[in-house]
N, C-alpha and C. Protein backbone atom coordinates (compact mmCIF):
# COMPACT_ATOMS: atom_id res chain seq x y z
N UNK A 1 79.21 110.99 98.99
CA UNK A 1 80.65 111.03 98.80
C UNK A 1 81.19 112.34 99.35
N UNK A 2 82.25 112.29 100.02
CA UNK A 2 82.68 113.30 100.60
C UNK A 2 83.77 114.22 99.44
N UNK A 3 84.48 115.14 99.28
CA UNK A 3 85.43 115.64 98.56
C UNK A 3 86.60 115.69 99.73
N UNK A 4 88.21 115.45 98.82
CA UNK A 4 89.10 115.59 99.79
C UNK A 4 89.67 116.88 100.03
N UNK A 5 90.22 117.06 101.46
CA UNK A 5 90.18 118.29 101.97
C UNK A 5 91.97 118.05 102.53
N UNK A 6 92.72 118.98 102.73
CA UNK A 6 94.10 119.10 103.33
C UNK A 6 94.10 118.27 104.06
N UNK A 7 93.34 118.85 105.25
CA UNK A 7 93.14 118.48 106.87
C UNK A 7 93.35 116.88 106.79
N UNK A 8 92.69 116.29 105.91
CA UNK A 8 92.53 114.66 105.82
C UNK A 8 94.03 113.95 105.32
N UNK A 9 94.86 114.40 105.21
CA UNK A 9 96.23 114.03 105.06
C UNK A 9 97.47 114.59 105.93
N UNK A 10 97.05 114.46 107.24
CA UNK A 10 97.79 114.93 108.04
C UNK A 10 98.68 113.84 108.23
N UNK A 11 100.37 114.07 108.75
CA UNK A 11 101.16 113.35 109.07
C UNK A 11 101.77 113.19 109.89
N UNK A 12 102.40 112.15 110.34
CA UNK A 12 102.31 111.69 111.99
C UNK A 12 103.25 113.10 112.74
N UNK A 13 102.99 113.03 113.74
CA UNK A 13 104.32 113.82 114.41
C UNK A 13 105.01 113.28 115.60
N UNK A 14 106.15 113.52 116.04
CA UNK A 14 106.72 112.30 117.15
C UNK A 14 106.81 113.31 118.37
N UNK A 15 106.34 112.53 119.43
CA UNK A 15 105.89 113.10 120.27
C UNK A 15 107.29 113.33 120.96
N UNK A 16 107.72 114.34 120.80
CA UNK A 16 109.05 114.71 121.63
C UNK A 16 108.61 115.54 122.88
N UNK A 17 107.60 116.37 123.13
CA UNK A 17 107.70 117.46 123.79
C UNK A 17 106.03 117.39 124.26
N UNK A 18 105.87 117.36 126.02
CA UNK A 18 104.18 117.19 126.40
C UNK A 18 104.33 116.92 127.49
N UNK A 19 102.93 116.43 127.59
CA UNK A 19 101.97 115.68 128.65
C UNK A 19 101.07 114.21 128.01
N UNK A 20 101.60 113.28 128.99
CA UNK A 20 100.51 112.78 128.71
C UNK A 20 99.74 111.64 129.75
N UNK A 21 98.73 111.27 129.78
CA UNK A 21 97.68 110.98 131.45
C UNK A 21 97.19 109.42 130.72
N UNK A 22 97.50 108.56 131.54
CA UNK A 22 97.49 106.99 131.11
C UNK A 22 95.77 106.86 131.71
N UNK A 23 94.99 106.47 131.05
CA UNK A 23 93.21 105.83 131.25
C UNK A 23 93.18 104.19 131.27
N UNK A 24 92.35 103.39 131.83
CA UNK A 24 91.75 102.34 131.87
C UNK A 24 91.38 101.91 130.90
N UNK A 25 89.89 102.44 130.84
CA UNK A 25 88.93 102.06 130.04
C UNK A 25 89.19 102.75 129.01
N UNK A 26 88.25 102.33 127.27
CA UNK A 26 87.83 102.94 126.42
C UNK A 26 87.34 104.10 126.50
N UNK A 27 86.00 103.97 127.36
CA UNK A 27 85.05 104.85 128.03
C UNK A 27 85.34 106.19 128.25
N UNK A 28 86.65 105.83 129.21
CA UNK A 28 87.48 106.85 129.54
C UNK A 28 88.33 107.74 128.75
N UNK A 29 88.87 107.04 128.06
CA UNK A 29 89.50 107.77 126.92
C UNK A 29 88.79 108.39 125.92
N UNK A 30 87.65 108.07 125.14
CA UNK A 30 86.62 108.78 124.96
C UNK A 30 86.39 109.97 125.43
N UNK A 31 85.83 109.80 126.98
CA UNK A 31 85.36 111.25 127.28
C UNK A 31 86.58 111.96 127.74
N UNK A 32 87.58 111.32 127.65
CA UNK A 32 88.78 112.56 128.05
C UNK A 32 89.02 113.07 126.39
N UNK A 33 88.76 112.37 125.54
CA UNK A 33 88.55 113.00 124.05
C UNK A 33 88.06 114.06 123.74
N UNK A 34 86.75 113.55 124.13
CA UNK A 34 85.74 115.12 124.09
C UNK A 34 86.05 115.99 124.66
N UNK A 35 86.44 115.91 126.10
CA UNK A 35 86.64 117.27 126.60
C UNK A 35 87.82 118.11 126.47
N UNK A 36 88.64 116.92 126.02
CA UNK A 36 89.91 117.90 125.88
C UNK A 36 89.72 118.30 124.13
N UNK A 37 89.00 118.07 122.97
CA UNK A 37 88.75 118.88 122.17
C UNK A 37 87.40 120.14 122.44
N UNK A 38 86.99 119.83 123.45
CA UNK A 38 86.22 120.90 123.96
C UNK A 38 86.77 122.39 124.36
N UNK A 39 88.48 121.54 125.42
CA UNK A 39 89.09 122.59 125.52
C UNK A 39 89.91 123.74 124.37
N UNK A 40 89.50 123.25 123.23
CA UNK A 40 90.33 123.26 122.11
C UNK A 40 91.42 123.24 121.94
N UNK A 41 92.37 122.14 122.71
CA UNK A 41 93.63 121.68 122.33
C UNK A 41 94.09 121.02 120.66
N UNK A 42 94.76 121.80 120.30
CA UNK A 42 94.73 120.92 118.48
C UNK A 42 95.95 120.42 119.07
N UNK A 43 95.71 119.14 117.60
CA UNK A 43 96.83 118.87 117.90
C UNK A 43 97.09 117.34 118.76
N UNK A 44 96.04 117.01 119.49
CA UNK A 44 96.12 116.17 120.85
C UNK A 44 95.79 114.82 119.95
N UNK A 45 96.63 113.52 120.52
CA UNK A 45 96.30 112.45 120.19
C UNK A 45 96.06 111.25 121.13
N UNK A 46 95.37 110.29 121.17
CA UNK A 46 94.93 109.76 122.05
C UNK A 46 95.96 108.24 121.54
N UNK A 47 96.39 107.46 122.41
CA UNK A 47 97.25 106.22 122.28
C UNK A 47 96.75 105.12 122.44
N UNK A 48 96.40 104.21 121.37
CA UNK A 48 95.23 102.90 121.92
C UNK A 48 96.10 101.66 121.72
N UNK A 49 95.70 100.74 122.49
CA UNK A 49 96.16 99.20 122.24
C UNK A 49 95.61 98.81 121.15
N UNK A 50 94.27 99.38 120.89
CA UNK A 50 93.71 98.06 119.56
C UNK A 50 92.67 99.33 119.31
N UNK A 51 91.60 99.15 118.19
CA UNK A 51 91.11 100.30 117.46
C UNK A 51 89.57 100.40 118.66
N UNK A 52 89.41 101.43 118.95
CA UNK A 52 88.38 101.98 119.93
C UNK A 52 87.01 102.91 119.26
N UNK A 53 85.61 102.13 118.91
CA UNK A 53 85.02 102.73 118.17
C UNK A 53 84.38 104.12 118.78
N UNK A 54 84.34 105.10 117.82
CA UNK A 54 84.30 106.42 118.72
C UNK A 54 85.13 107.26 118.44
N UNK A 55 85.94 107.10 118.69
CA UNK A 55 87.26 108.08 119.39
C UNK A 55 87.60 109.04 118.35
N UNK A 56 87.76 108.63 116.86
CA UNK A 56 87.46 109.46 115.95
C UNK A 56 86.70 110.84 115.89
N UNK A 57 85.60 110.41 116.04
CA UNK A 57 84.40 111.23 116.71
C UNK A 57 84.73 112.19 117.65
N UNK A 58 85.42 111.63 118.63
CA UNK A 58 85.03 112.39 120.18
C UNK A 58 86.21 112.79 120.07
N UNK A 59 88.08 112.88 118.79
CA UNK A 59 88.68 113.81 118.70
C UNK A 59 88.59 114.75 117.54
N UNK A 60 87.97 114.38 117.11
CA UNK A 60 87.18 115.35 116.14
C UNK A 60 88.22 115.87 114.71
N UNK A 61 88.63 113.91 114.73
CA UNK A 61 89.32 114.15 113.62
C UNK A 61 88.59 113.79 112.13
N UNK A 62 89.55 113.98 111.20
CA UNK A 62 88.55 114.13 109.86
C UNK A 62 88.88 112.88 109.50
N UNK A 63 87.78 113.04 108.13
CA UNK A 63 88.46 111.26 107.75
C UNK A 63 89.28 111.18 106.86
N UNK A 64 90.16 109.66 106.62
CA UNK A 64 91.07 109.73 106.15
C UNK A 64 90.60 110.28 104.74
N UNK A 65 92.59 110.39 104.04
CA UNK A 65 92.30 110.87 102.76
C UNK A 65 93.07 109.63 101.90
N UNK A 66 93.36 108.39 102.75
CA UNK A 66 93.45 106.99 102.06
C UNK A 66 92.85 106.44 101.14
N UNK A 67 91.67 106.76 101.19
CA UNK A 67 90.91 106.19 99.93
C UNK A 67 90.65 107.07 98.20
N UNK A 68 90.89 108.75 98.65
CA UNK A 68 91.07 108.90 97.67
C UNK A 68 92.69 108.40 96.76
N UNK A 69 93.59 108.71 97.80
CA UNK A 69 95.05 107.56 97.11
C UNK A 69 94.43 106.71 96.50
N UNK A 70 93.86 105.44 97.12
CA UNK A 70 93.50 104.34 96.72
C UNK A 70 92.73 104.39 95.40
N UNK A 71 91.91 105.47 95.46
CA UNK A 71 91.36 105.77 94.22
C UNK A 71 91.97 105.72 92.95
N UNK A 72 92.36 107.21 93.15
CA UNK A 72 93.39 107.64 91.97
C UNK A 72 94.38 106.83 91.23
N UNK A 73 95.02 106.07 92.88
CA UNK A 73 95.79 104.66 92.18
C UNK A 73 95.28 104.02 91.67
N UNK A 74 94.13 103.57 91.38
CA UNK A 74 93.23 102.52 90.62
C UNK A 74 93.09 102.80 89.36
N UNK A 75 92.57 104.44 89.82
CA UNK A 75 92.98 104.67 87.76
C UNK A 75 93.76 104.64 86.77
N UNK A 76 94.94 105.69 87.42
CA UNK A 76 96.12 105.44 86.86
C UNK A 76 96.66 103.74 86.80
N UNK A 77 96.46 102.44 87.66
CA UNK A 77 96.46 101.42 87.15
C UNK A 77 95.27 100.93 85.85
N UNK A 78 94.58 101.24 86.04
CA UNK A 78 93.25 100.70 85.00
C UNK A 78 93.68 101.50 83.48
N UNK A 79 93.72 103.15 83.79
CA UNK A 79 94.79 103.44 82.17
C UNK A 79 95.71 103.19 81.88
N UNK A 80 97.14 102.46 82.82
CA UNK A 80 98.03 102.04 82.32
C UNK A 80 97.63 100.41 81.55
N UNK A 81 96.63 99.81 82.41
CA UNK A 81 96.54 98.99 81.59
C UNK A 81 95.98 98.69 79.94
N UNK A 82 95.11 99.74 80.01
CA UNK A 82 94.04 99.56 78.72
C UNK A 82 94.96 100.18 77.72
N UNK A 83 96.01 101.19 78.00
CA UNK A 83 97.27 101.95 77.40
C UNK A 83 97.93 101.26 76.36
N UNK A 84 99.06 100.13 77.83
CA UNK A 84 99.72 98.96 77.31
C UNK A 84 99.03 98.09 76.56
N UNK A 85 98.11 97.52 76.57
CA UNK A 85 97.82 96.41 75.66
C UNK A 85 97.15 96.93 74.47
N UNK A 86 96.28 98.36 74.65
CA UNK A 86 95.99 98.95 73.52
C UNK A 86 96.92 99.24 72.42
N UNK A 87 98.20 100.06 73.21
CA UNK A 87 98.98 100.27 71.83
C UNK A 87 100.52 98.97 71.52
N UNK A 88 99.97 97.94 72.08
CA UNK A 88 100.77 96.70 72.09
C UNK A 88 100.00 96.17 71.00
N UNK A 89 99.04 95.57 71.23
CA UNK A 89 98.03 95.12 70.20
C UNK A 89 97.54 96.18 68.41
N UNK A 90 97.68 97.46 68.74
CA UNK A 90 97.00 98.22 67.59
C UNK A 90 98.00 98.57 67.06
N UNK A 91 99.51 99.09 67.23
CA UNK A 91 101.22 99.88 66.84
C UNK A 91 102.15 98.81 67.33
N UNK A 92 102.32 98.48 67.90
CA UNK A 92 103.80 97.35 68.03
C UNK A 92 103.97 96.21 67.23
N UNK A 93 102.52 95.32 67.44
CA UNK A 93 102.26 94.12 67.32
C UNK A 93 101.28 93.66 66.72
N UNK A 94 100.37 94.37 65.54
CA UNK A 94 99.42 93.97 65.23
C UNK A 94 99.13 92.81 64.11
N UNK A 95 98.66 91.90 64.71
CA UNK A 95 98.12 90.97 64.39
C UNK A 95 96.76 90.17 64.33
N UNK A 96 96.21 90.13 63.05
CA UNK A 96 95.22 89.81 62.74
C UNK A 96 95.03 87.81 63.34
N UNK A 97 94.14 87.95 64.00
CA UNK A 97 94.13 86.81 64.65
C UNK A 97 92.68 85.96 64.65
N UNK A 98 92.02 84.99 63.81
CA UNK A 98 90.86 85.17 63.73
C UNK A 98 89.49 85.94 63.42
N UNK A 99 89.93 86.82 62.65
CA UNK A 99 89.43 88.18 62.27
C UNK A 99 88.99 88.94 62.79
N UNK A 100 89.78 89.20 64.47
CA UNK A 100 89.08 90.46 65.81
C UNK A 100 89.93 91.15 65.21
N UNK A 101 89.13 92.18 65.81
CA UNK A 101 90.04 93.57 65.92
C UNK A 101 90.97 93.76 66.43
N UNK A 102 91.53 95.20 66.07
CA UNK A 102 93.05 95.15 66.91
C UNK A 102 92.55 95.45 67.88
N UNK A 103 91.53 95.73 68.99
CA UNK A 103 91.48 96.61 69.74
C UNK A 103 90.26 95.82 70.61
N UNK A 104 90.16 94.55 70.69
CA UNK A 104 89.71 93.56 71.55
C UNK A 104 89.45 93.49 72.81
N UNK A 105 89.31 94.55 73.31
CA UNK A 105 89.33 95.00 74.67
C UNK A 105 88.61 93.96 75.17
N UNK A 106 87.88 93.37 75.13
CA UNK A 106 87.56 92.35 76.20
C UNK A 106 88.60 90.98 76.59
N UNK A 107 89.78 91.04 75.69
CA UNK A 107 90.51 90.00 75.97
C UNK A 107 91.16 91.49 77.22
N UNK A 108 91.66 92.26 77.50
CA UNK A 108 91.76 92.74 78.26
C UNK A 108 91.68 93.09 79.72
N UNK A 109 90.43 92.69 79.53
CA UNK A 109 89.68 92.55 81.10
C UNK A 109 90.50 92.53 82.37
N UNK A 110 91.17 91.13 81.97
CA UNK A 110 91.69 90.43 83.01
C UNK A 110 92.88 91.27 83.16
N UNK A 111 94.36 91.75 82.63
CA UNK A 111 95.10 92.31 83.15
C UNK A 111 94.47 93.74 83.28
N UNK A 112 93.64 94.60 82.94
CA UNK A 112 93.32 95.99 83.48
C UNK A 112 93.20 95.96 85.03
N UNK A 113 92.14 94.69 85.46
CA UNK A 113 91.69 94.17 86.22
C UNK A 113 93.02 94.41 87.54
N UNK A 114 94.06 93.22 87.18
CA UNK A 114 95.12 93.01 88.05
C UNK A 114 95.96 94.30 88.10
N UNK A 115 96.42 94.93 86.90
CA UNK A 115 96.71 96.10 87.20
C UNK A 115 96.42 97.54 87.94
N UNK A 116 94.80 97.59 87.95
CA UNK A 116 93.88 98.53 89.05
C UNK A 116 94.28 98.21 90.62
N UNK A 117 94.12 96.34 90.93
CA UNK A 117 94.46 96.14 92.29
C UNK A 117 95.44 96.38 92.26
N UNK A 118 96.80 95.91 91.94
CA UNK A 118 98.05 96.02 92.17
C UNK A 118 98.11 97.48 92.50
N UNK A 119 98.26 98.40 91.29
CA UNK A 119 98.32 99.93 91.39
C UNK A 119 97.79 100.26 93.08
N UNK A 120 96.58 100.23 92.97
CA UNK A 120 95.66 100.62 94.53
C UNK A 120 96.60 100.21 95.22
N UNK A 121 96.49 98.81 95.34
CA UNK A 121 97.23 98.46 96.75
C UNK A 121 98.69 98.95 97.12
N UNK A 122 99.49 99.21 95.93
CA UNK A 122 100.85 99.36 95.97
C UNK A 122 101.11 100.85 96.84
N UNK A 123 100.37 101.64 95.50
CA UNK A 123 100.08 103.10 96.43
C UNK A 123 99.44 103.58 97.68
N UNK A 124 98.70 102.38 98.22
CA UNK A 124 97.89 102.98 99.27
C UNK A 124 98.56 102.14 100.31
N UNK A 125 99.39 101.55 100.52
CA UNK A 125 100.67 101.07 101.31
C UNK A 125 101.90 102.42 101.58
N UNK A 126 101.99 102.75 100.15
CA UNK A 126 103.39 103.66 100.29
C UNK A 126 102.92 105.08 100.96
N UNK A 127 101.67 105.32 100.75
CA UNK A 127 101.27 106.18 101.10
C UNK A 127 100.73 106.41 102.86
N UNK A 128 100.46 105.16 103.18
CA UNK A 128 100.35 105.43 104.69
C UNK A 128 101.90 105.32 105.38
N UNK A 129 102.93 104.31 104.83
CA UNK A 129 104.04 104.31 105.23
C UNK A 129 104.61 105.98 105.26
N UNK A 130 104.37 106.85 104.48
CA UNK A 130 104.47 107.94 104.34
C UNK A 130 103.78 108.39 105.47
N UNK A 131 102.51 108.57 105.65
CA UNK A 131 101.77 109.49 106.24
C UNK A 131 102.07 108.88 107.90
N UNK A 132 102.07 108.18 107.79
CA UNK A 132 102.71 106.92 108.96
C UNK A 132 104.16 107.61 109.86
N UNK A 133 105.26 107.59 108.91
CA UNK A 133 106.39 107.93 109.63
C UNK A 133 107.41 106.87 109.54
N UNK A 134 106.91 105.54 109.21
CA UNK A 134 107.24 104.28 109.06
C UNK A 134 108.19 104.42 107.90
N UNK A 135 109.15 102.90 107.98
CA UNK A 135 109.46 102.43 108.88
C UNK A 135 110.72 103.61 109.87
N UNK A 136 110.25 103.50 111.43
CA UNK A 136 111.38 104.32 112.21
C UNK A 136 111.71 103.03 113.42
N UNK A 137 112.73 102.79 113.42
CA UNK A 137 112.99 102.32 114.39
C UNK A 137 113.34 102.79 115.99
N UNK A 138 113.51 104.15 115.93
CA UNK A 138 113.98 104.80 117.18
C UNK A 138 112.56 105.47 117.85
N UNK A 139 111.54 105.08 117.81
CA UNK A 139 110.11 105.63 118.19
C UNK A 139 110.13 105.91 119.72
N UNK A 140 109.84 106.75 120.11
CA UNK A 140 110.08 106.77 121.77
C UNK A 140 108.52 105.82 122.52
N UNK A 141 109.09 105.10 123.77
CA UNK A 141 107.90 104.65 123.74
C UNK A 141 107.33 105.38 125.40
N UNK A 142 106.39 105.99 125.45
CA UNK A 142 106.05 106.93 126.23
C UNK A 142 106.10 105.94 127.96
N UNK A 143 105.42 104.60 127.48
CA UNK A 143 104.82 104.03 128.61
C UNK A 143 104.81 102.32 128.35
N UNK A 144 105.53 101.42 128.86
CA UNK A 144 105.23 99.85 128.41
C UNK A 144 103.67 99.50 128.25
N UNK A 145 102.93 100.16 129.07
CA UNK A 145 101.45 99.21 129.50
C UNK A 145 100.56 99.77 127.91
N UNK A 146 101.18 101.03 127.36
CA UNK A 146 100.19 101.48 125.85
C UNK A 146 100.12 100.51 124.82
N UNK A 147 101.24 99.41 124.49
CA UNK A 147 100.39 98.53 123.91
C UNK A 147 100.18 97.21 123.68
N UNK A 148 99.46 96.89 125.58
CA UNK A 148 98.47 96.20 125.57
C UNK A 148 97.58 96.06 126.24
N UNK A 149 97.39 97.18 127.28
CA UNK A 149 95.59 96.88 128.09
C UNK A 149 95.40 98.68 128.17
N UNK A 150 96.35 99.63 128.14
CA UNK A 150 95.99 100.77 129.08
C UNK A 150 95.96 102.08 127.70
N UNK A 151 95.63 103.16 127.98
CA UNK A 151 94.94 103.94 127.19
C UNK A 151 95.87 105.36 127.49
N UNK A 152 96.19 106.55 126.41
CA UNK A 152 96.82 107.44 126.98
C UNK A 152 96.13 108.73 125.86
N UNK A 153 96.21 110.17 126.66
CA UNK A 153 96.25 111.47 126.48
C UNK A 153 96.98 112.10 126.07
N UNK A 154 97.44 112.34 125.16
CA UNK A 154 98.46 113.38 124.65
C UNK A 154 98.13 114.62 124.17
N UNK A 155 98.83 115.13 124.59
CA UNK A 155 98.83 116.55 124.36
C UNK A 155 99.98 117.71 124.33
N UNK A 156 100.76 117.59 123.00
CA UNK A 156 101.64 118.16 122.84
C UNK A 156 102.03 119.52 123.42
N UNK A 157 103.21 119.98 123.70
CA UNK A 157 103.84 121.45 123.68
C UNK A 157 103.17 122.10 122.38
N UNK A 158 103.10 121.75 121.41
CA UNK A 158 102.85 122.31 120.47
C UNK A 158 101.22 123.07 120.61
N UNK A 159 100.35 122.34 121.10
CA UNK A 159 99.30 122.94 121.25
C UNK A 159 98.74 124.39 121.73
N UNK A 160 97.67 125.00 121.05
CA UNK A 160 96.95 126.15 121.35
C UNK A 160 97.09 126.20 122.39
N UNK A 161 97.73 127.09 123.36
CA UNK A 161 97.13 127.31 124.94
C UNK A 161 98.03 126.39 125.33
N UNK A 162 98.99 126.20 125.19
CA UNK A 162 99.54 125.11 126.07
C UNK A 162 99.99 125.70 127.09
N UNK A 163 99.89 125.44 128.95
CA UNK A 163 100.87 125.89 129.91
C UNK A 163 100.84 124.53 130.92
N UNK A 164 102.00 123.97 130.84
CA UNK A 164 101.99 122.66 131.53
C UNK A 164 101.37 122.55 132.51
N UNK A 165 101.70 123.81 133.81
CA UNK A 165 101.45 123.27 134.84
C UNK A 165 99.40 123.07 134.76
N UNK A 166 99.00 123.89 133.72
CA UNK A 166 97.37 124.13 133.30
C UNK A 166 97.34 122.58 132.64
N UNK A 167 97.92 122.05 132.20
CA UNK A 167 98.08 121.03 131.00
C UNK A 167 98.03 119.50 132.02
N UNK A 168 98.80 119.60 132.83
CA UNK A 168 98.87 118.59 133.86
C UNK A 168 97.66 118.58 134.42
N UNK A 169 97.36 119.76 135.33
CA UNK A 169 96.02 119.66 136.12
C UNK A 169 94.75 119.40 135.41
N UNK A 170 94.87 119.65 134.03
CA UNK A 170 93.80 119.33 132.63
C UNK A 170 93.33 117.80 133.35
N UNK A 171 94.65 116.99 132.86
CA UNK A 171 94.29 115.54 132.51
C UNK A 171 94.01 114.78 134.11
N UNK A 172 94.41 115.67 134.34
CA UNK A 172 94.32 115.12 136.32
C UNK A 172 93.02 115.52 136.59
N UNK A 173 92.42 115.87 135.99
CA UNK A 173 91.06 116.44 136.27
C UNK A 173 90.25 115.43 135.77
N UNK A 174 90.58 114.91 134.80
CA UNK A 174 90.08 114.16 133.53
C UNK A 174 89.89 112.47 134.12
N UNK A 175 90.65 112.69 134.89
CA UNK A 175 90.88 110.81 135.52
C UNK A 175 92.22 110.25 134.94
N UNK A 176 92.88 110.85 134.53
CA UNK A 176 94.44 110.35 134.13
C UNK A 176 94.99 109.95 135.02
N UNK A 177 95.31 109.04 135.12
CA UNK A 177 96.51 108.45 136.51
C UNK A 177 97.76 108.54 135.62
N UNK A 178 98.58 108.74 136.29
CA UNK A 178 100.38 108.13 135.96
C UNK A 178 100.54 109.30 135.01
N UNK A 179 99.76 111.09 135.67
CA UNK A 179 99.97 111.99 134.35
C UNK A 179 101.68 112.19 134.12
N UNK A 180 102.26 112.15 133.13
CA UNK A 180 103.78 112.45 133.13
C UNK A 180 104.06 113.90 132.24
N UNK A 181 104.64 114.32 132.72
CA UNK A 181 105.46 115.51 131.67
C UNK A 181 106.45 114.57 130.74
N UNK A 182 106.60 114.68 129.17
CA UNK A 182 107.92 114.62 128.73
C UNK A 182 108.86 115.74 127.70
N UNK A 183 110.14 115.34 128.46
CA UNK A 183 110.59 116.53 127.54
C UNK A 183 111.58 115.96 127.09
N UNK A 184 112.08 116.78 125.73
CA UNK A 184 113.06 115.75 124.69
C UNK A 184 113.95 115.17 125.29
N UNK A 185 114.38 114.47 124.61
CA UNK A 185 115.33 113.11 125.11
C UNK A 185 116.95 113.81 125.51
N UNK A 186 117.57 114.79 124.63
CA UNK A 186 118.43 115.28 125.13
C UNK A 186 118.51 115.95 126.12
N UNK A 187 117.43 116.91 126.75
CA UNK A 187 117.13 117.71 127.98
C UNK A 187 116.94 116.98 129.10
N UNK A 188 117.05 115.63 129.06
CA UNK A 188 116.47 115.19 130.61
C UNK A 188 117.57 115.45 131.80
C-alpha cells in the first residue's frame, strides 16, 4: 500500500501558453515522454486519443490520489450508516421486536452496504470533476486530429527552463511533426 502524498492530487491546468509537437504512434509518444522528462521539463503533458499503457511511467507521473477519496468516502458512508440505524433503532424508535436487541446490526448489513457504495462513488465522481476542471465548456482545442488517431507534446510556458525557440527545436528533435507555438487566445 502506498501512503498519499500532495503531488498525487494535482489539478488540471489549461493549456493557454506553449509548445506543442503532434506524434503518430504510441511508441512515439512514449519516448518523446522519457526524454523530455529527462530534460527535466515539469509540468509537460502528453495528449492521447484513448489510454496508452506506459506513458505514466515514461512521464513520471505519480499515482493517482483517487482511491484514497474513494476510500475515505466509503467510510464516512459505512459510519453514516451503522450511525443512522444505530441510533434510529436504540434512541428514536426502540422497539422490542421478537426479543432482538436494539442493536441488531446484522439486519443492517444491507443499507451500510449501499451506503459505503453510494458514498464512494458519489465522492469519487465529484472529486475528479474537481481535479478534472470539468464541466468547462470553452476548452481550447489545440489540434482536430488529438482526439482520434494522433498523439501530442506539451510543454507549457510555465515550465523549468523554458525558451521557445530551445522548446521548439526540443520536440523537432524528438520526431514531432506539425510542432506549433501557442499563445493565449487574446494575443494572437
Amino acid at each position: 500500500m502506498y501512503l498519499p502524498k500532495l503531488e498525487q492530487f494535482h489539478k488540471y491546468k489549461e493549456m493557454d501558453e506553449g509548445v506543442f509537437g503532434i506524434f503518430e504512434t504510441p511508441e512515439a509518444i512514449i519516448h518523446a515522454a522519457e526524454k523530455t522528462k529527462e530534460k527535466d521539463y515539469i509540468g509537460f503533458d502528453c495528449i492521447l486519443p484513448y489510454p496508452v499503457h506506459g506513458i505514466d511511467e515514461a512521464m513520471g507521473t505519480p499515482r493517482s490520489g483517487l482511491p484514497w477519496i474513494t476510500f475515505v468516502a466509503g467510510i464516512f458512508g459505512c459510519a453514516i450508516g451503522i450511525l443512522f440505524q444505530y441510533l434510529t433503532h436504540a434512541y428514536d424508535w426502540p422497539l422490542n421486536i421478537s426479543g432482538k436487541s436494539l442493536n441488531a446490526w446484522f439486519a443492517y448489513v444491507p443499507i451500510i452496504f449501499e451506503l459505503t457504495v453510494f458514498s464512494a462513488g458519489i465522492y469519487t465522481v465529484a472529486a475528479l470533476c474537481f481535479l478534472s476542471g470539468i464541466p468547462k465548456a470553452t476548452r481550447r482545442i489545440l489540434h482536430p486530429d488529438l482526439t482520434s488517431h494522433r498523439f501530442a507534446l506539451w510543454i507549457p510556458k510555465s515550465a523549468k527552463g523554458y525558451n521557445e525557440s530551445e522548446v521548439v527545436s526540443f520536440v523537432k528533435s524528438l520526431g514531432g511533426s506539425e510542432v506549433t507555438v501557442v499563445k493565449p487566445e487574446n494575443q494572437k
